[in-house]
PDB file of N, CA and C in Angstrom:
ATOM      1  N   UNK A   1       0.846  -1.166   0.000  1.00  0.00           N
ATOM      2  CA  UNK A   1       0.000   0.000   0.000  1.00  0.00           C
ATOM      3  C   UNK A   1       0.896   1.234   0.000  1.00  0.00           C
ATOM      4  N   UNK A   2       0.892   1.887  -0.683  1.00  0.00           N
ATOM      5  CA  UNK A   2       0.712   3.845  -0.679  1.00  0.00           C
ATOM      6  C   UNK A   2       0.242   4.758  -0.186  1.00  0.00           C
ATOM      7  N   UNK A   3       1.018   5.610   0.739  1.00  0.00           N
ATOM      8  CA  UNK A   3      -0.276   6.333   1.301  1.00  0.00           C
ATOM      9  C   UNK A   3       0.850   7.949   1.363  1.00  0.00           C
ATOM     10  N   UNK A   4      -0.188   8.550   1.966  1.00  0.00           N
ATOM     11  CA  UNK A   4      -0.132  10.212   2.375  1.00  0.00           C
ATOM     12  C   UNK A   4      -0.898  10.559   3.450  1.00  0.00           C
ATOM     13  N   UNK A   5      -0.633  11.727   3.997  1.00  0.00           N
ATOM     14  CA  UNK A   5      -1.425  12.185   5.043  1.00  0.00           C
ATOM     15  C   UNK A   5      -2.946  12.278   4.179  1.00  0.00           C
ATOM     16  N   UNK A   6      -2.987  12.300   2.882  1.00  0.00           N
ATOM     17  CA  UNK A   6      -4.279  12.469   1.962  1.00  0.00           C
ATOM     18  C   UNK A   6      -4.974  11.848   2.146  1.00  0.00           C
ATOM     19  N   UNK A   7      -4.100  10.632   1.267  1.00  0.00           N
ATOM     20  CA  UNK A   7      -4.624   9.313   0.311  1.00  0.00           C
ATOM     21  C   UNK A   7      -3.987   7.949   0.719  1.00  0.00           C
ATOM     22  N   UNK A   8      -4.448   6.922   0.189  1.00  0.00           N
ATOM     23  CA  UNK A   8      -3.993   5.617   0.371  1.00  0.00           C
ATOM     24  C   UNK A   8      -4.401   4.573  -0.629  1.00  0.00           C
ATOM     25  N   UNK A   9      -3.849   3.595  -1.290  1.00  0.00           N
ATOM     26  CA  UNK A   9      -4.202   3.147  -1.995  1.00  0.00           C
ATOM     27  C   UNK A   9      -3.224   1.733  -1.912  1.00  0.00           C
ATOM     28  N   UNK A  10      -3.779   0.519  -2.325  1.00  0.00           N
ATOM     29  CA  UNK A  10      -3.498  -0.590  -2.688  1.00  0.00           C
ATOM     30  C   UNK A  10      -2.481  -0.222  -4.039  1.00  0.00           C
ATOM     31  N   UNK A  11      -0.921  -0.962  -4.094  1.00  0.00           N
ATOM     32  CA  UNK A  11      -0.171  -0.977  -5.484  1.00  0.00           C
ATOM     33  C   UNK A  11       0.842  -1.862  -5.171  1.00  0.00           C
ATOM     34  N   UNK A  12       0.832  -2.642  -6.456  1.00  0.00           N
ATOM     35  CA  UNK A  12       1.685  -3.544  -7.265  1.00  0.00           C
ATOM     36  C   UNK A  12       3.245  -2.513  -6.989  1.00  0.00           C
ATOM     37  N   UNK A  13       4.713  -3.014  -6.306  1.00  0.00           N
ATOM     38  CA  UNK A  13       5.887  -2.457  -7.157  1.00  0.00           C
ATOM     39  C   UNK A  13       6.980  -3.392  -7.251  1.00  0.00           C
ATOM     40  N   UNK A  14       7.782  -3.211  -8.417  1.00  0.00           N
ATOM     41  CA  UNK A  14       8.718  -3.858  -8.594  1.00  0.00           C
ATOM     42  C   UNK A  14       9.627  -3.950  -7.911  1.00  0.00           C
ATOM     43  N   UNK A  15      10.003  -4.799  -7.337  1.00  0.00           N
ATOM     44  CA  UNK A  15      11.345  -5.128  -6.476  1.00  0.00           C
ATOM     45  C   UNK A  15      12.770  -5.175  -7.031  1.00  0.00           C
ATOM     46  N   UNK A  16      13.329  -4.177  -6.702  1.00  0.00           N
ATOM     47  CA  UNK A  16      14.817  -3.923  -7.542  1.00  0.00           C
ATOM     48  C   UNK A  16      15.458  -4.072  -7.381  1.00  0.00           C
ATOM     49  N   UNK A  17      16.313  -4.696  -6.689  1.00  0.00           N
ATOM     50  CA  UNK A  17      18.032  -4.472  -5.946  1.00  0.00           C
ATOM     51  C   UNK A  17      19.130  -3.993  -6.971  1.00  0.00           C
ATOM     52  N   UNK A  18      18.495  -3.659  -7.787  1.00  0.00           N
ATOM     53  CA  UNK A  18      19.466  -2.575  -8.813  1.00  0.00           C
ATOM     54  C   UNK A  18      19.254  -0.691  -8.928  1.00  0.00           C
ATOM     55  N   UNK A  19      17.667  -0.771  -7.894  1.00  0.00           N
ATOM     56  CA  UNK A  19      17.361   0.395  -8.263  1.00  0.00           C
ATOM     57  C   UNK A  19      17.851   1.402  -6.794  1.00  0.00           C
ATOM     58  N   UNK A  20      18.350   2.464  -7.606  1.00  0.00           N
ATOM     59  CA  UNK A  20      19.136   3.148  -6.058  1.00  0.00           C
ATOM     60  C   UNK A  20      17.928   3.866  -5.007  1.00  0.00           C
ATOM     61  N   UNK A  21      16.603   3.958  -5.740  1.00  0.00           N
ATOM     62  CA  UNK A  21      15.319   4.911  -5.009  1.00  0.00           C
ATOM     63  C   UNK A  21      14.611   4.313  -5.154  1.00  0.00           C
ATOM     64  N   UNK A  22      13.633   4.633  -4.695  1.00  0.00           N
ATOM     65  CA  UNK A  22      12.162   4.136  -4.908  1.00  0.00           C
ATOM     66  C   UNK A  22      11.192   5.308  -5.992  1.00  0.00           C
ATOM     67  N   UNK A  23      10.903   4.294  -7.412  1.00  0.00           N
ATOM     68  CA  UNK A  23      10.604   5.812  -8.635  1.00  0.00           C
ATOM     69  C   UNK A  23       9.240   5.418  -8.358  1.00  0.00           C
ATOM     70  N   UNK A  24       8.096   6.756  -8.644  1.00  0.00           N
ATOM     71  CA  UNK A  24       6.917   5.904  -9.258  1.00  0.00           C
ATOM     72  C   UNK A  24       6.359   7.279 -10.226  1.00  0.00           C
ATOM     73  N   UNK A  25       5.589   7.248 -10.880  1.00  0.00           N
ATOM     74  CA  UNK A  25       5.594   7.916 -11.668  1.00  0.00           C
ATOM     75  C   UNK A  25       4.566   9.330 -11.205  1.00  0.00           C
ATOM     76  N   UNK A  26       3.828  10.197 -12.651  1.00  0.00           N
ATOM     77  CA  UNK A  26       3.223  10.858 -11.945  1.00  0.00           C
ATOM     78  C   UNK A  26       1.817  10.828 -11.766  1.00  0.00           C
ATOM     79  N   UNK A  27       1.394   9.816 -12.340  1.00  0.00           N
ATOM     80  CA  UNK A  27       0.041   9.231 -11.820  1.00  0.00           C
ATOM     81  C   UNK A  27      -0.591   8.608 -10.687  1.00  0.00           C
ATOM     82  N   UNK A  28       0.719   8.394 -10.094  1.00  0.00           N
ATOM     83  CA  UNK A  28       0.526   7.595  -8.682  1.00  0.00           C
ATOM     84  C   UNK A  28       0.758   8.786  -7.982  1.00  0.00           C
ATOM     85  N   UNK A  29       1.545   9.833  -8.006  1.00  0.00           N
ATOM     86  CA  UNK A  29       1.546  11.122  -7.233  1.00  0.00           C
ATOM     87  C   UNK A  29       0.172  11.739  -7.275  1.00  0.00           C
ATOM     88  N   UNK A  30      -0.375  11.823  -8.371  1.00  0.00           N
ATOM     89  CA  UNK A  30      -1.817  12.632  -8.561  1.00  0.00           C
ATOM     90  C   UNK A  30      -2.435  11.966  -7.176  1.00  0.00           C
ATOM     91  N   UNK A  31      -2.560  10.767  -7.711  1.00  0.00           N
ATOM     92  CA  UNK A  31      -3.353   9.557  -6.921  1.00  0.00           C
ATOM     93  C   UNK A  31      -3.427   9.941  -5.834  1.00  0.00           C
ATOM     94  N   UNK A  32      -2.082  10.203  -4.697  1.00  0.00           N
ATOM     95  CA  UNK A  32      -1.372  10.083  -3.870  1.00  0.00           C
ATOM     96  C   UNK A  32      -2.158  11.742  -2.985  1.00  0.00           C
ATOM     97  N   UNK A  33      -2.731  12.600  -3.862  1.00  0.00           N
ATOM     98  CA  UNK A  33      -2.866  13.929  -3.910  1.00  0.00           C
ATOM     99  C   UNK A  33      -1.489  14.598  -3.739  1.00  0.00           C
ATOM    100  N   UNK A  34      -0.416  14.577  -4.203  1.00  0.00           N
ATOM    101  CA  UNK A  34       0.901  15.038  -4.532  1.00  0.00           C
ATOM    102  C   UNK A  34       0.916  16.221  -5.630  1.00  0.00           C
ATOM    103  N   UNK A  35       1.063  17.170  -5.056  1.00  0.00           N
ATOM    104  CA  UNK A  35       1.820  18.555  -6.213  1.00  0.00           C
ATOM    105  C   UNK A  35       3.327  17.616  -6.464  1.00  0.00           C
ATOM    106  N   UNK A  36       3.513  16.993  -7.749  1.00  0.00           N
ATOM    107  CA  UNK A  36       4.293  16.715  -8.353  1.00  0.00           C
ATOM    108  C   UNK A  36       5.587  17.537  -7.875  1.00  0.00           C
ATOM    109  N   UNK A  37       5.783  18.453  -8.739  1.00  0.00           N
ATOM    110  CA  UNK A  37       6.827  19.852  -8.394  1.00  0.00           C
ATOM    111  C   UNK A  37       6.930  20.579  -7.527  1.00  0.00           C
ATOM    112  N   UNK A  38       6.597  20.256  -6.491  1.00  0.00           N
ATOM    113  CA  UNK A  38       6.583  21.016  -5.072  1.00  0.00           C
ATOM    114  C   UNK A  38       7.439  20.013  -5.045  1.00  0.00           C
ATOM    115  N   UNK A  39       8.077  18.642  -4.743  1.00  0.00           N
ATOM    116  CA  UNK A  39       8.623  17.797  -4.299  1.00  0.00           C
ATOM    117  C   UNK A  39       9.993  18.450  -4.437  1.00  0.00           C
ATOM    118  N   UNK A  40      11.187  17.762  -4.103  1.00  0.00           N
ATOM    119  CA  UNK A  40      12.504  18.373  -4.418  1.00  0.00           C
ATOM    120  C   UNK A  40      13.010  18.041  -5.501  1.00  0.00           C
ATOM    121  N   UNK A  41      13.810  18.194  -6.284  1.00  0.00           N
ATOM    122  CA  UNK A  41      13.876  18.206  -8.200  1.00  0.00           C
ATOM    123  C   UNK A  41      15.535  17.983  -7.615  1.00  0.00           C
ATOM    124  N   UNK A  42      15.551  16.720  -8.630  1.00  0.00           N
ATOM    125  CA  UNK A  42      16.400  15.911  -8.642  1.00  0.00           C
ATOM    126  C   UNK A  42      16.743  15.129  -9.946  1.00  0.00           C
ATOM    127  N   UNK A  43      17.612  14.933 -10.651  1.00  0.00           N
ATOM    128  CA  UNK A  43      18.159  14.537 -11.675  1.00  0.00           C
ATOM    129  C   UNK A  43      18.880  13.184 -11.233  1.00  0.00           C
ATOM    130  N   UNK A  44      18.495  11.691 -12.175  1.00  0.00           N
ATOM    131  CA  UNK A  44      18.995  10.670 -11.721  1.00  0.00           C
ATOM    132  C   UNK A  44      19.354   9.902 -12.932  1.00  0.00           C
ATOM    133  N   UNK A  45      20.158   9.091 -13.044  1.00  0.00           N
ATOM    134  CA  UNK A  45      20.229   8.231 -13.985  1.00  0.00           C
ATOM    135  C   UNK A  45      19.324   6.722 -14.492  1.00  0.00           C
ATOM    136  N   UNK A  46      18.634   6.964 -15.602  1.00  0.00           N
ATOM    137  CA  UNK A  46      17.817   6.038 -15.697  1.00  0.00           C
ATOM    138  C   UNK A  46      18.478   4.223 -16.106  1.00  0.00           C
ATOM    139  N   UNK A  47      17.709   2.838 -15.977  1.00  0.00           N
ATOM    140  CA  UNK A  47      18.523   2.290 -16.799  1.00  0.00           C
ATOM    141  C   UNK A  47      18.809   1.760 -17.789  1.00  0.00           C
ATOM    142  N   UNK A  48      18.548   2.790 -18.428  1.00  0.00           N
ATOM    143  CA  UNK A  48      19.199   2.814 -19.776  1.00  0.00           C
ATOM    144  C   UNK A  48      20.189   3.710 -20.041  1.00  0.00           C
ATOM    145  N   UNK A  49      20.400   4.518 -18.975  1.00  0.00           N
ATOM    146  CA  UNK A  49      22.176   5.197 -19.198  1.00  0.00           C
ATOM    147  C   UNK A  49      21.582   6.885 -19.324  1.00  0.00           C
ATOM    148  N   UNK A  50      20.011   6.904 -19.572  1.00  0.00           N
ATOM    149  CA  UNK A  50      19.959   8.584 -19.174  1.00  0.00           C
ATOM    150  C   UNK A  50      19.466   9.426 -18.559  1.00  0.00           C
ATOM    151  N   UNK A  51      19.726  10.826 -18.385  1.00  0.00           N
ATOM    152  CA  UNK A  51      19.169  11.241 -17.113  1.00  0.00           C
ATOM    153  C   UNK A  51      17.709  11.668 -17.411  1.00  0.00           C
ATOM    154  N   UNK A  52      17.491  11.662 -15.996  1.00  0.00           N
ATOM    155  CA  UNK A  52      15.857  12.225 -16.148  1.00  0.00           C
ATOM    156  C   UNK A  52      15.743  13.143 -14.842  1.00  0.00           C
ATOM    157  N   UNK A  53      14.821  14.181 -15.025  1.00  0.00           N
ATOM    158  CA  UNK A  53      14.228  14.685 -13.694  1.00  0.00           C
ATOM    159  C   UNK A  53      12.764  14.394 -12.985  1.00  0.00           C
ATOM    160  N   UNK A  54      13.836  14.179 -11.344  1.00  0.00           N
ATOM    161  CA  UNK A  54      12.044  13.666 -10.519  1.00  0.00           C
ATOM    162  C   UNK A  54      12.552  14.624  -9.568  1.00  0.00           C
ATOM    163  N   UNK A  55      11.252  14.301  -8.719  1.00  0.00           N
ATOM    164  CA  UNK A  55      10.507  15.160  -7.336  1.00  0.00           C
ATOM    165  C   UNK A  55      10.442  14.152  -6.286  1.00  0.00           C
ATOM    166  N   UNK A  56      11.285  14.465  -5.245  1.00  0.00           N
ATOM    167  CA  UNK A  56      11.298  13.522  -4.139  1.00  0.00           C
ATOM    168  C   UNK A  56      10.132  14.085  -3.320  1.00  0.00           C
ATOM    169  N   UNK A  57       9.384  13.538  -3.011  1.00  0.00           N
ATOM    170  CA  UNK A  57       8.278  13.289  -1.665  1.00  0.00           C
ATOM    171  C   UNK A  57       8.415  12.481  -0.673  1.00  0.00           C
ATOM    172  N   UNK A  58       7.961  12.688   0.341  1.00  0.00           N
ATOM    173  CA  UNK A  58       7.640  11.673   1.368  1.00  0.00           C
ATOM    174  C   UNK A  58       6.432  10.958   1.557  1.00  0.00           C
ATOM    175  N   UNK A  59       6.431   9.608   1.562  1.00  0.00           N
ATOM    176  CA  UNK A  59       5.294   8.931   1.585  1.00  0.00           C
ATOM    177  C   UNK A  59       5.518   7.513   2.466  1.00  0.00           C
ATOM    178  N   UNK A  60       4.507   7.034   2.670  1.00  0.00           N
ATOM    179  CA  UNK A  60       4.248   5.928   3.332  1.00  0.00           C
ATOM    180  C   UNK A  60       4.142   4.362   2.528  1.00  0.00           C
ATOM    181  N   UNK A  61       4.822   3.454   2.927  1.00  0.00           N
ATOM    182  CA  UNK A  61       5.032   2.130   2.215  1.00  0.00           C
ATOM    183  C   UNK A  61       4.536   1.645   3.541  1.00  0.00           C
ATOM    184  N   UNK A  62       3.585   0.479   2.991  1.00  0.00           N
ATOM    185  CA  UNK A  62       2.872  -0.596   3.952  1.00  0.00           C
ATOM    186  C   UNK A  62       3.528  -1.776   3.321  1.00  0.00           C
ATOM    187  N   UNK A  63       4.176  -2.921   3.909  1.00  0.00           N
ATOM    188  CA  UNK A  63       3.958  -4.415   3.454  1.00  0.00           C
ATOM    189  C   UNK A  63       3.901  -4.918   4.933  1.00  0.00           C
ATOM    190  N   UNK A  64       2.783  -6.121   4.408  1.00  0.00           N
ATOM    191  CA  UNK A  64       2.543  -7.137   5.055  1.00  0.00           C
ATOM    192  C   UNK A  64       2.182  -6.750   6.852  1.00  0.00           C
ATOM    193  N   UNK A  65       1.655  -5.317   6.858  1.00  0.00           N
ATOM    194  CA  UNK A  65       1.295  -4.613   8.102  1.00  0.00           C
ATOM    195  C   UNK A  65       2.749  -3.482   8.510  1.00  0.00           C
ATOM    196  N   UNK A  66       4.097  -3.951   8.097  1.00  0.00           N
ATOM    197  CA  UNK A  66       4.852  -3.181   8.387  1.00  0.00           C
ATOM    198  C   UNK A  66       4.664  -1.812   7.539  1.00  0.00           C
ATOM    199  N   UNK A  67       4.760  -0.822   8.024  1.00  0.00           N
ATOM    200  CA  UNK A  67       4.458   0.812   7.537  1.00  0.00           C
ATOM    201  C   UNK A  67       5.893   1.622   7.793  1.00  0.00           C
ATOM    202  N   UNK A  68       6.385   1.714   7.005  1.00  0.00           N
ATOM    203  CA  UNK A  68       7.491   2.632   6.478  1.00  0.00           C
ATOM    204  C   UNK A  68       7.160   3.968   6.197  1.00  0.00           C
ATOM    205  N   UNK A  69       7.849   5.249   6.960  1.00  0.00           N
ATOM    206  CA  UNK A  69       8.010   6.287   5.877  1.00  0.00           C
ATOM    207  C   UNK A  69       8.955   6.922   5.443  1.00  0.00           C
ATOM    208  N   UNK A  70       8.711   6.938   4.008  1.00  0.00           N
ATOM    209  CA  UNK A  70      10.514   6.792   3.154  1.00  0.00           C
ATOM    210  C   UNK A  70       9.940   8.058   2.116  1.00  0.00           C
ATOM    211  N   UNK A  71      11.296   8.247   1.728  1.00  0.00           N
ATOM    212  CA  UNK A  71      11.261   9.185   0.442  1.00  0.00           C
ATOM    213  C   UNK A  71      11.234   8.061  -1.135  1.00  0.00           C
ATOM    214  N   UNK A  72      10.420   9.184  -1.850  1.00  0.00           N
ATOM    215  CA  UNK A  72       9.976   8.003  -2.791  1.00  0.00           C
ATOM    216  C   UNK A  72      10.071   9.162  -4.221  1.00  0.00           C
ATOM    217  N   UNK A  73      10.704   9.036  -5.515  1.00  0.00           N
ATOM    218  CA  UNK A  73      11.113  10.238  -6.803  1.00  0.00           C
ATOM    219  C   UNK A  73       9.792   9.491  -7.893  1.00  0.00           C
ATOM    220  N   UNK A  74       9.369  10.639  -7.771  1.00  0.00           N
ATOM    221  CA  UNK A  74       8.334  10.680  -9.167  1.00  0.00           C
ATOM    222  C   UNK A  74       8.864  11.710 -10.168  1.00  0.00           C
ATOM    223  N   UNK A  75       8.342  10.654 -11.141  1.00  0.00           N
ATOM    224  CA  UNK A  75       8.492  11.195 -12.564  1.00  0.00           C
ATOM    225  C   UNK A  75       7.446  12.230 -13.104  1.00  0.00           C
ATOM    226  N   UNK A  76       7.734  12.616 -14.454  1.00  0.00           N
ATOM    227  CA  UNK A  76       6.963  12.971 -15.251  1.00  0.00           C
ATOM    228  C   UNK A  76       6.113  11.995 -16.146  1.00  0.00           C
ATOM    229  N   UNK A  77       6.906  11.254 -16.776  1.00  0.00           N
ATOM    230  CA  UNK A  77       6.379  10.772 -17.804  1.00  0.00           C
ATOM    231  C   UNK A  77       5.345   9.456 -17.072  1.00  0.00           C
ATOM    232  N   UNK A  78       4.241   8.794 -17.534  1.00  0.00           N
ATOM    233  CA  UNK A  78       3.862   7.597 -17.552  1.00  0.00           C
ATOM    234  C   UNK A  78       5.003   5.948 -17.389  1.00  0.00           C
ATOM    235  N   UNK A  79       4.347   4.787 -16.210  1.00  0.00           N
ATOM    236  CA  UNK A  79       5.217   3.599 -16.977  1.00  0.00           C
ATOM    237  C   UNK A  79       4.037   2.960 -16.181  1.00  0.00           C
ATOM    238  N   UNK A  80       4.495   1.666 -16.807  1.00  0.00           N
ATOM    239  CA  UNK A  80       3.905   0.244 -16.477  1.00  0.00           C
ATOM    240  C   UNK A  80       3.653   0.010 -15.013  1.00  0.00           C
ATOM    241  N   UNK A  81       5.173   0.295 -14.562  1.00  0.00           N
ATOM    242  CA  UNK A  81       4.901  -0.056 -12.800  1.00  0.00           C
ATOM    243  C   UNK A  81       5.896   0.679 -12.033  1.00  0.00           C
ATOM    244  N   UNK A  82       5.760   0.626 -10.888  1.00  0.00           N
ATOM    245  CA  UNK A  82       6.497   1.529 -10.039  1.00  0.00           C
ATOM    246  C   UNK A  82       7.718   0.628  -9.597  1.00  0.00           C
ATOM    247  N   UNK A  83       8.901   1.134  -8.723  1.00  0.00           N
ATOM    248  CA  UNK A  83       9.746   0.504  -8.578  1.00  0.00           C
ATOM    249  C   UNK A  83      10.081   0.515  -7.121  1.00  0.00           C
ATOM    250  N   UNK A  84      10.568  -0.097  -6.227  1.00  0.00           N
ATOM    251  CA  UNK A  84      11.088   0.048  -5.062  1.00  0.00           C
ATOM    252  C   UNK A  84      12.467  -0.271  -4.938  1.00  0.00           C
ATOM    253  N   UNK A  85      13.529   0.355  -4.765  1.00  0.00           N
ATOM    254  CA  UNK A  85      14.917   0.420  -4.609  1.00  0.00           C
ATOM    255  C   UNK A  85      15.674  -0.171  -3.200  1.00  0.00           C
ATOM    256  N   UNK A  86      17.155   0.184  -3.159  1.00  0.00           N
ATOM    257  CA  UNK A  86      17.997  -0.059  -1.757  1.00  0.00           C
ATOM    258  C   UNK A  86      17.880   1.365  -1.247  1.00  0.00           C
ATOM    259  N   UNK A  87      17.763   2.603  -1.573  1.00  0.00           N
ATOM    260  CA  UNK A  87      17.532   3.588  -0.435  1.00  0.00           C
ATOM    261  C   UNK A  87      16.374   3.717  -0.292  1.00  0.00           C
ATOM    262  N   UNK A  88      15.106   3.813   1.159  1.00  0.00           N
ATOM    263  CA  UNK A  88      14.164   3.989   1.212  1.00  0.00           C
ATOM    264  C   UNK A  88      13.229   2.426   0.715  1.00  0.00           C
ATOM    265  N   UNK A  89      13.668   1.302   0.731  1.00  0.00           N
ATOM    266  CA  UNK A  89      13.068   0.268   0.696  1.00  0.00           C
ATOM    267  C   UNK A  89      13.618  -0.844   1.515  1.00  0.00           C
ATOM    268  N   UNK A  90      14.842  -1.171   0.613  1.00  0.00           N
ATOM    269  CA  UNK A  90      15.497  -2.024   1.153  1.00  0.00           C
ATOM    270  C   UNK A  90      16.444  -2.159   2.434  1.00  0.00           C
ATOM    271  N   UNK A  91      16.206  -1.326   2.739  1.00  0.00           N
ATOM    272  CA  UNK A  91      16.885  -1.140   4.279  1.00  0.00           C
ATOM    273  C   UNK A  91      16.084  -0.976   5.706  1.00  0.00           C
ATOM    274  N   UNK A  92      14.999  -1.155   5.477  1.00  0.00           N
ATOM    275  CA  UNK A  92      14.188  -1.404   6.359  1.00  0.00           C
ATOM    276  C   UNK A  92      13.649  -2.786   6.083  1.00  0.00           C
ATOM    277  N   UNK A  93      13.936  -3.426   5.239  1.00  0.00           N
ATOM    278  CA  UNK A  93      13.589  -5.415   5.423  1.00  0.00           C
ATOM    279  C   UNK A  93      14.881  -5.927   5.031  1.00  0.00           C
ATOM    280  N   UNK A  94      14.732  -7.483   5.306  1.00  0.00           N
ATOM    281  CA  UNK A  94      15.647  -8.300   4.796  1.00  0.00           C
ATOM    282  C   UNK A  94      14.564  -8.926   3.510  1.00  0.00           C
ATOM    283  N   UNK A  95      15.278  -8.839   2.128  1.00  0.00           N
ATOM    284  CA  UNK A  95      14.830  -9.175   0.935  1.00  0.00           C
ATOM    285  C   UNK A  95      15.527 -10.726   0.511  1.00  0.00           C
ATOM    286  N   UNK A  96      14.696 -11.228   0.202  1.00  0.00           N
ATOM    287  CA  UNK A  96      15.794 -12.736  -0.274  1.00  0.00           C
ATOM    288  C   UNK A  96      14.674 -12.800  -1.429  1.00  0.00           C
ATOM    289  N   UNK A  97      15.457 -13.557  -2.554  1.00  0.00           N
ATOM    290  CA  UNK A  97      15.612 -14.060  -4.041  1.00  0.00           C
ATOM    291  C   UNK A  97      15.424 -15.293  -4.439  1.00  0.00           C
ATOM    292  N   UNK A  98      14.704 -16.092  -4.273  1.00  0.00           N
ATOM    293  CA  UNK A  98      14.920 -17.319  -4.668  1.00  0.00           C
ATOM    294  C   UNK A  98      14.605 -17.731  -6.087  1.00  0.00           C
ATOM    295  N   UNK A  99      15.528 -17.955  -6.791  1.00  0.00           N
ATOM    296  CA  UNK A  99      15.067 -17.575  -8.412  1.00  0.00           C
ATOM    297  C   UNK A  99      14.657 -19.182  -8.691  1.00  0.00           C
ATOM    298  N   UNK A 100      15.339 -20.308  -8.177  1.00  0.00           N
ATOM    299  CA  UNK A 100      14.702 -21.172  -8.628  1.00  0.00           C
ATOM    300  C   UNK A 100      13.169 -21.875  -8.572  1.00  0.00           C
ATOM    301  N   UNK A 101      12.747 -21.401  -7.145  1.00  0.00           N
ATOM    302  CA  UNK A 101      11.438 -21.461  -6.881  1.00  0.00           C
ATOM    303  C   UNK A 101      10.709 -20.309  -7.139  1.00  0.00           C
ATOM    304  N   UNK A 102      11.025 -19.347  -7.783  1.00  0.00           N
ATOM    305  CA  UNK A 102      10.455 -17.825  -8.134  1.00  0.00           C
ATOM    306  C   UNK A 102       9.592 -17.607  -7.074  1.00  0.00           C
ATOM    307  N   UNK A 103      10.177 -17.193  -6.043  1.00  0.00           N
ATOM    308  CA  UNK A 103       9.572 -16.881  -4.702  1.00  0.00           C
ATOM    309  C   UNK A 103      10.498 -15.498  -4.220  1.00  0.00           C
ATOM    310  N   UNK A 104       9.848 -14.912  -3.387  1.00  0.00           N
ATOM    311  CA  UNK A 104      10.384 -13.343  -2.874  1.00  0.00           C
ATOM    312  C   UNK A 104       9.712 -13.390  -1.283  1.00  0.00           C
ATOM    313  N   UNK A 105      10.850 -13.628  -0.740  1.00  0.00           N
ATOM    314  CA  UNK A 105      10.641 -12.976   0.591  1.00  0.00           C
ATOM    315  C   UNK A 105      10.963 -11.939   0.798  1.00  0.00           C
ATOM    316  N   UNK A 106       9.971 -10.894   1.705  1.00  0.00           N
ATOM    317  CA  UNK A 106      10.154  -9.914   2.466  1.00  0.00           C
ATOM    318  C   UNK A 106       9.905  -9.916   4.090  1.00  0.00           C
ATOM    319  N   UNK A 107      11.022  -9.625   4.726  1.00  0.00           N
ATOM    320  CA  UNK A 107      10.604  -9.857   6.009  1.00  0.00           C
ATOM    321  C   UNK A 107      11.390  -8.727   6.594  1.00  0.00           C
ATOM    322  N   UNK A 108      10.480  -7.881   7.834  1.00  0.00           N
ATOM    323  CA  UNK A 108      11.006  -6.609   8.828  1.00  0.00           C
ATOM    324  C   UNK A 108      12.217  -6.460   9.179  1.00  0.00           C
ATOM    325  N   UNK A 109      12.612  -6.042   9.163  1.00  0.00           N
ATOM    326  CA  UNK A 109      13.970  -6.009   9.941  1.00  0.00           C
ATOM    327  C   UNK A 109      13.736  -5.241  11.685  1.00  0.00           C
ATOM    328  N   UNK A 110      14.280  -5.470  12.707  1.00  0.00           N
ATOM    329  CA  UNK A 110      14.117  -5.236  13.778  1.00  0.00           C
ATOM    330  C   UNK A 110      13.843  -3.664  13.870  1.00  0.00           C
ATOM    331  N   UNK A 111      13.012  -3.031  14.318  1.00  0.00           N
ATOM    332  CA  UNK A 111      13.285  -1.478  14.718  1.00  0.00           C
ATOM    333  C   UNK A 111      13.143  -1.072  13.431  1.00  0.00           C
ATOM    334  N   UNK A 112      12.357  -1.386  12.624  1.00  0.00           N
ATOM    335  CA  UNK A 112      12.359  -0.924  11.282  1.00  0.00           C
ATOM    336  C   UNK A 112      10.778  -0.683  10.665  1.00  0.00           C
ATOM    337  N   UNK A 113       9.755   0.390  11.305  1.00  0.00           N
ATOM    338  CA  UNK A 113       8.343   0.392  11.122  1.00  0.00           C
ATOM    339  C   UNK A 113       7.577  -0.036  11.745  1.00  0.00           C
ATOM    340  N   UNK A 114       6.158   0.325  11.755  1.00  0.00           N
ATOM    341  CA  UNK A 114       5.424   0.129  12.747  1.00  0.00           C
ATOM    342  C   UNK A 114       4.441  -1.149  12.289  1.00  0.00           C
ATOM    343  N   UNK A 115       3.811  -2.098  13.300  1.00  0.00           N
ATOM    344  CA  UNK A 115       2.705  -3.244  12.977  1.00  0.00           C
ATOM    345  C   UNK A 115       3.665  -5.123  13.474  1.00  0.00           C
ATOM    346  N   UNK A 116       3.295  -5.117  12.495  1.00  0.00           N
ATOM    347  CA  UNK A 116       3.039  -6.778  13.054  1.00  0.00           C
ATOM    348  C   UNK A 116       4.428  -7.597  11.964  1.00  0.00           C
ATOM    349  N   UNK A 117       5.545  -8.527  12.457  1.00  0.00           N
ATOM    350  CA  UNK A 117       6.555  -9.124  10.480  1.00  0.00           C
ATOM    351  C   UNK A 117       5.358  -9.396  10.253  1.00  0.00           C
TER     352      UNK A 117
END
């Protein structure tokens, strides 16, 4: 889940351990009730090698009852899905990979958000 002091909403994001932030675009900011450009303007490298400019906000990440609040860079343009990164994601759980059983654990890390692993 997604949320704001606004809004809240149920969302799908991609799990990255390549991605340095957490991106989502600017439809999920609307969503979010987010002034896009009020956020802080920031230039990052996309991956495909180019830069782009986003707007860091602060927002709220829910999994599995644990509630995070992290900084999260929206875009301009439209995509498919949002992404969750190692700053502002991955450091508040332990993430494991299991590619042969295509399984994804996420589990709390101690002192890391509020609720229930």
């Amino acid at each position: 889940m997604l949320s704001t002091k606004r809004r809240a909403f149920e969302y799908m994001a991609l799990v990255d351990s390549g991605a340095d932030v957490n991106v989502f675009d600017v439809e999920i900011a609307i969503a979010l009730g987010l002034n896009l450009k009020a956020g802080e303007a920031a230039d990052i490298v996309t991956v495909m090698g180019g830069v782009e400019t986003v707007y860091f906000h602060t927002i709220t990440i829910t999994v599995g009852g644990t509630r995070i609040e992290t900084r999260a860079a929206f875009r301009e343009r439209a995509s498919d899905y949002g992404v969750v990164g190692q700053n502002g994601f991955f450091g508040h759980f332990i993430i494991s990979f299991d590619r042969q059983a295509e399984e994804l654990e996420i589990k709390r890390l101690l002192g890391s958000g509020a609720g229930e692993p």
